[in-house]
PDB file of N, CA and C in Angstrom:
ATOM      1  N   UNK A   1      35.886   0.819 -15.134  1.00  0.00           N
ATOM      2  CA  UNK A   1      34.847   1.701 -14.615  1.00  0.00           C
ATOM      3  C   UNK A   1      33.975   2.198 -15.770  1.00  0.00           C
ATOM      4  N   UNK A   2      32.697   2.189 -15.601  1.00  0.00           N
ATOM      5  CA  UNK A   2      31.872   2.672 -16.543  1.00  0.00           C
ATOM      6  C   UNK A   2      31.766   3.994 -16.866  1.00  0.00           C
ATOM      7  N   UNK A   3      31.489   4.631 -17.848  1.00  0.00           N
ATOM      8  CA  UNK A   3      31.363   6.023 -18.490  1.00  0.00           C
ATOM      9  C   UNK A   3      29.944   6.532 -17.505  1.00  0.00           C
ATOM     10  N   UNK A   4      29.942   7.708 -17.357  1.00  0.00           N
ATOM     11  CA  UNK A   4      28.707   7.981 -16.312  1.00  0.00           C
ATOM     12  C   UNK A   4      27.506   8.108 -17.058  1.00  0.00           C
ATOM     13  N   UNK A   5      27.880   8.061 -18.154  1.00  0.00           N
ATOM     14  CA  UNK A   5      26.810   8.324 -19.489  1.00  0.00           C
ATOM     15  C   UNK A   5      25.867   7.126 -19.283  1.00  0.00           C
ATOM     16  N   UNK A   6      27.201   6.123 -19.719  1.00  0.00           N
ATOM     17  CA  UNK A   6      26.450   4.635 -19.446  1.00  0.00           C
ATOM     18  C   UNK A   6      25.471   4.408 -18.315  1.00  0.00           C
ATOM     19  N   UNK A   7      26.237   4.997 -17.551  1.00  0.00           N
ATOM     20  CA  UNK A   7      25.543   4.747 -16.031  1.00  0.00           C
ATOM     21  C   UNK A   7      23.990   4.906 -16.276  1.00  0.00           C
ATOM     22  N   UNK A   8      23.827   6.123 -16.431  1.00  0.00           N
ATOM     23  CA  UNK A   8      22.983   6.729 -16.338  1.00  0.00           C
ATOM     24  C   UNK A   8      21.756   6.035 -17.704  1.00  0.00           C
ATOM     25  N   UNK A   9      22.408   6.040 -18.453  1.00  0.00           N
ATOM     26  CA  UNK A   9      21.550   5.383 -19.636  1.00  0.00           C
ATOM     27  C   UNK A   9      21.076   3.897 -19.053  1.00  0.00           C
ATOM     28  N   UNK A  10      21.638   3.117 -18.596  1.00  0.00           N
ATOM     29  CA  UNK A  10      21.373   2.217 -18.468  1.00  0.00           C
ATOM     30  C   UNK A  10      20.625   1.959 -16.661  1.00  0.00           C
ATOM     31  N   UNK A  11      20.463   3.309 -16.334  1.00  0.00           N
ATOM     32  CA  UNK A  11      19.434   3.354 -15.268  1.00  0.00           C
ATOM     33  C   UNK A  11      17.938   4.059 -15.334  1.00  0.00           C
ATOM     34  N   UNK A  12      17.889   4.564 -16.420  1.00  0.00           N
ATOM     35  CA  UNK A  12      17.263   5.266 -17.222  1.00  0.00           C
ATOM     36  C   UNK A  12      16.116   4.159 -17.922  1.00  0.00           C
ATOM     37  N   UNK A  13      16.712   2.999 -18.655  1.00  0.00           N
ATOM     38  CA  UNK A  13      16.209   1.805 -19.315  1.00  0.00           C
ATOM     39  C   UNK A  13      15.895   1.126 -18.014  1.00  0.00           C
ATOM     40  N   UNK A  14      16.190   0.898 -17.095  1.00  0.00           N
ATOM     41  CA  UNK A  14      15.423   0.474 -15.746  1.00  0.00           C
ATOM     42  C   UNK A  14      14.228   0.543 -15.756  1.00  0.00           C
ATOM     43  N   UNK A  15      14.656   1.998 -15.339  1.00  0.00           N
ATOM     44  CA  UNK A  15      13.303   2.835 -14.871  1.00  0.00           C
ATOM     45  C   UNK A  15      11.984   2.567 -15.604  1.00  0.00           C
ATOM     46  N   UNK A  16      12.515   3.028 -17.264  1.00  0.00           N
ATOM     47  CA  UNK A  16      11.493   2.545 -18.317  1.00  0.00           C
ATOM     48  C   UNK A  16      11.099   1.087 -18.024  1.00  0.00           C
ATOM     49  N   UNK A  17      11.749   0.185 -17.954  1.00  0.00           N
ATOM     50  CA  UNK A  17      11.449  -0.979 -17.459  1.00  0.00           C
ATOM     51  C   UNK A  17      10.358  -1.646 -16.782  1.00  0.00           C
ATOM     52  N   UNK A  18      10.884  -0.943 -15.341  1.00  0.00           N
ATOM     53  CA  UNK A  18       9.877  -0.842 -14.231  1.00  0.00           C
ATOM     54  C   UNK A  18       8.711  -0.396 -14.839  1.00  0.00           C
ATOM     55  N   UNK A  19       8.692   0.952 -14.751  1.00  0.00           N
ATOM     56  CA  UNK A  19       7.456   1.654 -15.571  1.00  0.00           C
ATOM     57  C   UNK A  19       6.794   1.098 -16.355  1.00  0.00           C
ATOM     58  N   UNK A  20       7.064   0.449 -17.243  1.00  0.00           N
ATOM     59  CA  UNK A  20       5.922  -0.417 -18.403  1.00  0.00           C
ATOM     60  C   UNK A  20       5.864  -1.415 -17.716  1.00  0.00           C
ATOM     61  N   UNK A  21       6.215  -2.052 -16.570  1.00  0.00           N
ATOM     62  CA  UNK A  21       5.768  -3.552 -16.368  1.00  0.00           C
ATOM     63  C   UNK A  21       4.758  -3.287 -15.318  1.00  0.00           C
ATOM     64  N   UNK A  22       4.824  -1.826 -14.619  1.00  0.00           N
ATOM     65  CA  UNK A  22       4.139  -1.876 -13.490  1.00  0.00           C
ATOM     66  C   UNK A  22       2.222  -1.294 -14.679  1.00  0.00           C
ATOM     67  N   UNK A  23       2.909  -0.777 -15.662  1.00  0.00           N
ATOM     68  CA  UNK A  23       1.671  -0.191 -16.301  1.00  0.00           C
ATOM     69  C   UNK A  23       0.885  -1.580 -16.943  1.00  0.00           C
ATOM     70  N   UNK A  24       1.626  -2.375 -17.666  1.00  0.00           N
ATOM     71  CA  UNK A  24       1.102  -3.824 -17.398  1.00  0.00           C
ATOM     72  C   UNK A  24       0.259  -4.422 -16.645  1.00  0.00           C
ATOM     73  N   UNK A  25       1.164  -4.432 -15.184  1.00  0.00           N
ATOM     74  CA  UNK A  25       0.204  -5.224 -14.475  1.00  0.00           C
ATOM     75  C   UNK A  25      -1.153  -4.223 -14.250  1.00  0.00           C
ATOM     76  N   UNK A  26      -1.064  -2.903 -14.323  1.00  0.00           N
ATOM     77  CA  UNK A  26      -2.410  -2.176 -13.671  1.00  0.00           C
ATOM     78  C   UNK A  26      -3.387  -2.436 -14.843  1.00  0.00           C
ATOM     79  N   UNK A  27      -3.083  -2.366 -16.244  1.00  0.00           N
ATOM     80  CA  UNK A  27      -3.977  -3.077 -17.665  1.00  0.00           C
ATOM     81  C   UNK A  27      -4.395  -4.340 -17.125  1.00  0.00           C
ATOM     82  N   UNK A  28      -3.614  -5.201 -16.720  1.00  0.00           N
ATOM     83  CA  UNK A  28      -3.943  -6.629 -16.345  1.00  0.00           C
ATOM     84  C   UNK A  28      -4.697  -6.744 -14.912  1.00  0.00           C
ATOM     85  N   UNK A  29      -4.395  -6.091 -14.105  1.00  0.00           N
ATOM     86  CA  UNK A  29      -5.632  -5.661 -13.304  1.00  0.00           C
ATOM     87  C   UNK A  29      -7.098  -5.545 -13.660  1.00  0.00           C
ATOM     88  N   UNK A  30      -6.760  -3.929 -13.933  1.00  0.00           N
ATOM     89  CA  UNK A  30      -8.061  -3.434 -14.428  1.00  0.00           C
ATOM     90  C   UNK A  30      -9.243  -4.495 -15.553  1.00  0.00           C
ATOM     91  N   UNK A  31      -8.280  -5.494 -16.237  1.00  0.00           N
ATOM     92  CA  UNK A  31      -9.150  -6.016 -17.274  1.00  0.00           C
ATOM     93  C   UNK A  31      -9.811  -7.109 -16.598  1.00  0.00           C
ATOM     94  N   UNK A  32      -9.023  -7.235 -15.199  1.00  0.00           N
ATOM     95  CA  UNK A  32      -9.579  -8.853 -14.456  1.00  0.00           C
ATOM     96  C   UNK A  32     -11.393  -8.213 -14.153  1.00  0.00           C
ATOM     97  N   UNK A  33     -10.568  -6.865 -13.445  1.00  0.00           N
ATOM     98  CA  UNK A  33     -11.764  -6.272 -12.604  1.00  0.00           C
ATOM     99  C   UNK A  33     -12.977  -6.314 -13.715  1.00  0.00           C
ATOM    100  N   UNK A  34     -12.793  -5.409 -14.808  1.00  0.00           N
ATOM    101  CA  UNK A  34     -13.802  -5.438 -15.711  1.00  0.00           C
ATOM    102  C   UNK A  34     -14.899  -7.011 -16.114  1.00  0.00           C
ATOM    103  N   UNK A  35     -13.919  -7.691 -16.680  1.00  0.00           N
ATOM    104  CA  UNK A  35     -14.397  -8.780 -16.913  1.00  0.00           C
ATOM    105  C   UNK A  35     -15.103  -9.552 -15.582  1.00  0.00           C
ATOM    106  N   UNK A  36     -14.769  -9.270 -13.945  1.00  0.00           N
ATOM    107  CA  UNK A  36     -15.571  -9.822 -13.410  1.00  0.00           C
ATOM    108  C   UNK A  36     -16.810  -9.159 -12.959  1.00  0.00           C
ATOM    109  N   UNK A  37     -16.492  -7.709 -13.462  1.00  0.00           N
ATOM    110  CA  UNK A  37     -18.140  -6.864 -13.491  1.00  0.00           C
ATOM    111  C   UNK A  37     -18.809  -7.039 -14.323  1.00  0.00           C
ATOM    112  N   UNK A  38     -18.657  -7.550 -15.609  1.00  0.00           N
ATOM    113  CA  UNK A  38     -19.468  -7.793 -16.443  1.00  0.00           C
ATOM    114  C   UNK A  38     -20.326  -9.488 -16.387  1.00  0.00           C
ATOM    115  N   UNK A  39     -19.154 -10.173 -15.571  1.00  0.00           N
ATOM    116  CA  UNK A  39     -19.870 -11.249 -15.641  1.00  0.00           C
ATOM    117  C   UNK A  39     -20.651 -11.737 -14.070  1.00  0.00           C
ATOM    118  N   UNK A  40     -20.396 -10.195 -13.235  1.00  0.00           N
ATOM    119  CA  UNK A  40     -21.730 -10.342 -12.291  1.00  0.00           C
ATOM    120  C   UNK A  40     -22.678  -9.593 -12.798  1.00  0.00           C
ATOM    121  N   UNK A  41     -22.659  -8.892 -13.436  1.00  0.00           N
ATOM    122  CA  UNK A  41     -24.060  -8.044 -14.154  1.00  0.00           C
ATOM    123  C   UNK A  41     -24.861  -8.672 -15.277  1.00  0.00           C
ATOM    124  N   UNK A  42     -24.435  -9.406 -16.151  1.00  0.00           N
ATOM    125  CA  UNK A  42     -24.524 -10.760 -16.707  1.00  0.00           C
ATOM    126  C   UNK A  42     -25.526 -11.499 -16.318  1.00  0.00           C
ATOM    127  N   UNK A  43     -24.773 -12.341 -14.824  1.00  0.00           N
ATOM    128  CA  UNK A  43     -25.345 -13.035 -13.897  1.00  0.00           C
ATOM    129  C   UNK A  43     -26.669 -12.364 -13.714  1.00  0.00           C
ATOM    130  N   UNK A  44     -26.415 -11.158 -13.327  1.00  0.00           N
ATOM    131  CA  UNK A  44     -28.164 -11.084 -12.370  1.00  0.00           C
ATOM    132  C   UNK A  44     -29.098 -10.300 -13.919  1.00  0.00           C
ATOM    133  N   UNK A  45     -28.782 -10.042 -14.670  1.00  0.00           N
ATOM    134  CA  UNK A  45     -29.594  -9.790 -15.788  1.00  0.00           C
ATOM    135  C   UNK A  45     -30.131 -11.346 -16.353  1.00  0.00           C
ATOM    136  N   UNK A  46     -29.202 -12.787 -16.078  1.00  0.00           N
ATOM    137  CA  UNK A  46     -29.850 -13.948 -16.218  1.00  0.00           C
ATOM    138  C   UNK A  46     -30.618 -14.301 -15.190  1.00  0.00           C
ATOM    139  N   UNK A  47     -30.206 -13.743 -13.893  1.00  0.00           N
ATOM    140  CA  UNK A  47     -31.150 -14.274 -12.822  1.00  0.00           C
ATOM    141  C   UNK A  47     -32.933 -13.342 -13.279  1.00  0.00           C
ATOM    142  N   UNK A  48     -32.736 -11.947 -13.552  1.00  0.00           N
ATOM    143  CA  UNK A  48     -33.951 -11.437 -13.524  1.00  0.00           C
ATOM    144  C   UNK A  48     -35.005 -12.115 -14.954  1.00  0.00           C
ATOM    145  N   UNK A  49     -34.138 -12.603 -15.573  1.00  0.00           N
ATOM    146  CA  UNK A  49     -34.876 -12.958 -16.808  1.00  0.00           C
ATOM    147  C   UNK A  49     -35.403 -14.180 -16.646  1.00  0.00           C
ATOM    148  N   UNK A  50     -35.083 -14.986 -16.005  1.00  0.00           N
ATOM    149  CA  UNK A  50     -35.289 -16.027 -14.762  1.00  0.00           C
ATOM    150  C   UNK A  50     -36.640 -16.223 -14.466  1.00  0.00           C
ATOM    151  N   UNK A  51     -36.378 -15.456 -13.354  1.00  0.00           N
ATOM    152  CA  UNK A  51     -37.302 -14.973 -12.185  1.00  0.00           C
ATOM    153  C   UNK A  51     -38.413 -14.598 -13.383  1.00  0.00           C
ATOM    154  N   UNK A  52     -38.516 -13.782 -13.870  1.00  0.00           N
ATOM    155  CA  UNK A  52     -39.388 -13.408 -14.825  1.00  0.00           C
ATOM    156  C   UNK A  52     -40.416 -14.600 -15.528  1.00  0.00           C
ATOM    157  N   UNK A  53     -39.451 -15.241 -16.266  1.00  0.00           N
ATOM    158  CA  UNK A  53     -40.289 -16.492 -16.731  1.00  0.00           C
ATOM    159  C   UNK A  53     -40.755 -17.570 -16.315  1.00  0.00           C
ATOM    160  N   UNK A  54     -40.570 -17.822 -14.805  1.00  0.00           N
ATOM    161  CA  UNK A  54     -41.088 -18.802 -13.649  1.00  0.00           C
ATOM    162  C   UNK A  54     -42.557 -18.005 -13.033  1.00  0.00           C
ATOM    163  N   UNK A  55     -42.347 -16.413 -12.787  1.00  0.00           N
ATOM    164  CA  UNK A  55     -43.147 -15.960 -12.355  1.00  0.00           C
ATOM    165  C   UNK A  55     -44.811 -16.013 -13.946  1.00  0.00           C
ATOM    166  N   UNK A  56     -43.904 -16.137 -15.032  1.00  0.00           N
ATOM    167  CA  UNK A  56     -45.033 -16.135 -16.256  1.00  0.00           C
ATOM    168  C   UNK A  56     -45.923 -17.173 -16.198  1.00  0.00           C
ATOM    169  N   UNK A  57     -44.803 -18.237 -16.065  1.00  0.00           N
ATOM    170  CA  UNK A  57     -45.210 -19.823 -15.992  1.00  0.00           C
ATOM    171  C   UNK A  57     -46.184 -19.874 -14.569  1.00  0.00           C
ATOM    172  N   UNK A  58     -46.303 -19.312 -13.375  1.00  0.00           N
ATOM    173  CA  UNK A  58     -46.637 -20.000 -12.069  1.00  0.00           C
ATOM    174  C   UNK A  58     -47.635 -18.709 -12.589  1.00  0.00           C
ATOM    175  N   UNK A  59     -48.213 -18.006 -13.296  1.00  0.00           N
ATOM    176  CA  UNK A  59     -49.321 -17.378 -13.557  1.00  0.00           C
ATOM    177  C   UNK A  59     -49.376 -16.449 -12.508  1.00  0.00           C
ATOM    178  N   UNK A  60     -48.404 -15.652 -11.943  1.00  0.00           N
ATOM    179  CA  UNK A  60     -48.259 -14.946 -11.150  1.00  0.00           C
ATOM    180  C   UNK A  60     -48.090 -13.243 -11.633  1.00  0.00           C
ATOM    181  N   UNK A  61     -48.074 -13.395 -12.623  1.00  0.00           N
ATOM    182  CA  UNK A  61     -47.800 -11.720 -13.569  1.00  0.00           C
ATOM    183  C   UNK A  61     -48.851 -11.816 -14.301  1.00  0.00           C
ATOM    184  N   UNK A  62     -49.634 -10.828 -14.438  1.00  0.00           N
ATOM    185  CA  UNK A  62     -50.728 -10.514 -15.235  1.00  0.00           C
ATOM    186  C   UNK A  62     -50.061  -9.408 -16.184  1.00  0.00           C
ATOM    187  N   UNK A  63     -50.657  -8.828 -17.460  1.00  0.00           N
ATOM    188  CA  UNK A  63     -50.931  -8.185 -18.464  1.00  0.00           C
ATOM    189  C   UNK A  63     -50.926  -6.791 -17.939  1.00  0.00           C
ATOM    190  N   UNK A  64     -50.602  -6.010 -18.187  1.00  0.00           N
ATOM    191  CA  UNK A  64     -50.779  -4.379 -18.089  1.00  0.00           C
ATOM    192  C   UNK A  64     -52.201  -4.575 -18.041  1.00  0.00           C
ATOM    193  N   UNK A  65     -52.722  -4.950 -18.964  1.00  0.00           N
ATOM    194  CA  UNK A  65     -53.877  -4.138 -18.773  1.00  0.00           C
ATOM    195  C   UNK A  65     -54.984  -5.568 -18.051  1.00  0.00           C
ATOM    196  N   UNK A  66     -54.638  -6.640 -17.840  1.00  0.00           N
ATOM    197  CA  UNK A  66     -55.289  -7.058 -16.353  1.00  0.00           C
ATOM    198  C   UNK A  66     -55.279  -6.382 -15.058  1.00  0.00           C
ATOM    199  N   UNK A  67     -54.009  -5.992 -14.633  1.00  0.00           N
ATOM    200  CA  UNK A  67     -53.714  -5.176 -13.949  1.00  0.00           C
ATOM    201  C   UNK A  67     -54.543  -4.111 -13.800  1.00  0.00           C
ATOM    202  N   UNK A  68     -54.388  -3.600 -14.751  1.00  0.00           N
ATOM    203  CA  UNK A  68     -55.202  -1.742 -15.207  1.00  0.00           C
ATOM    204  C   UNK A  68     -56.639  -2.089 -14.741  1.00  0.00           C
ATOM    205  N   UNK A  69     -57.570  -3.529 -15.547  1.00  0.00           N
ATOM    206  CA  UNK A  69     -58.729  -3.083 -15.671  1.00  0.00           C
ATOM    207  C   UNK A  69     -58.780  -3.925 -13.971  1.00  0.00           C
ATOM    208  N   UNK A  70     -57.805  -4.656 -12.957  1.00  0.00           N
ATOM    209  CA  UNK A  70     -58.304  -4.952 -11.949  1.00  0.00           C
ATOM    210  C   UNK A  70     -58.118  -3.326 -11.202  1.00  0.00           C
ATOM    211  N   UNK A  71     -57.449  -2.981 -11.490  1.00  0.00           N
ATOM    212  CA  UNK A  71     -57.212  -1.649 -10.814  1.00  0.00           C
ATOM    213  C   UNK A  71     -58.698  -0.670 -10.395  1.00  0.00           C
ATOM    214  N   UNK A  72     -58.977  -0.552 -11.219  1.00  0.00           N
ATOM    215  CA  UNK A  72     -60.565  -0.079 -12.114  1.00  0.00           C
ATOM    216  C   UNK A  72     -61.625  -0.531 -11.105  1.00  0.00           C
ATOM    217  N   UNK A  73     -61.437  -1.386 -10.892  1.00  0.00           N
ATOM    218  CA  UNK A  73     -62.604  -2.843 -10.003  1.00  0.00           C
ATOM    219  C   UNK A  73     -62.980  -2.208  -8.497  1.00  0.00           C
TER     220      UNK A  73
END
């Protein structure tokens, strides 16, 4: 029969056990999550930069101050 000491110590190291593996997986979580927010924000900061330089190219964005002086008109 075991000493209750033991017992206890060695339910104790469980616990710790549990505890760091479950804190693990929530690090390993959280880092999935991160990394797939960054690489949809990523994404649409490449999509707008995109969009941007098709709209330059198809001569569809004018100049501030084309704009301004059509404004004026």
């Amino acid at each position: 029969m075991k000493d209750s000491a033991v017992t206890k110590t060695e339910k104790a190291a469980e616990d710790v056990k549990d505890a760091t593996k479950k804190a693990a997986d929530d690090v390993e979580t959280a880092a999935k999550k991160t990394a797939a927010d960054v690489k949809d924000a990523t994404k649409k900061g490449a999509e707008k930069v995109e969009n941007a330089a098709k709209a330059a190219k198809d001569g569809t964005v004018k100049t501030a101050k084309e704009v301004n002086d059509a404004l004026k008109k």
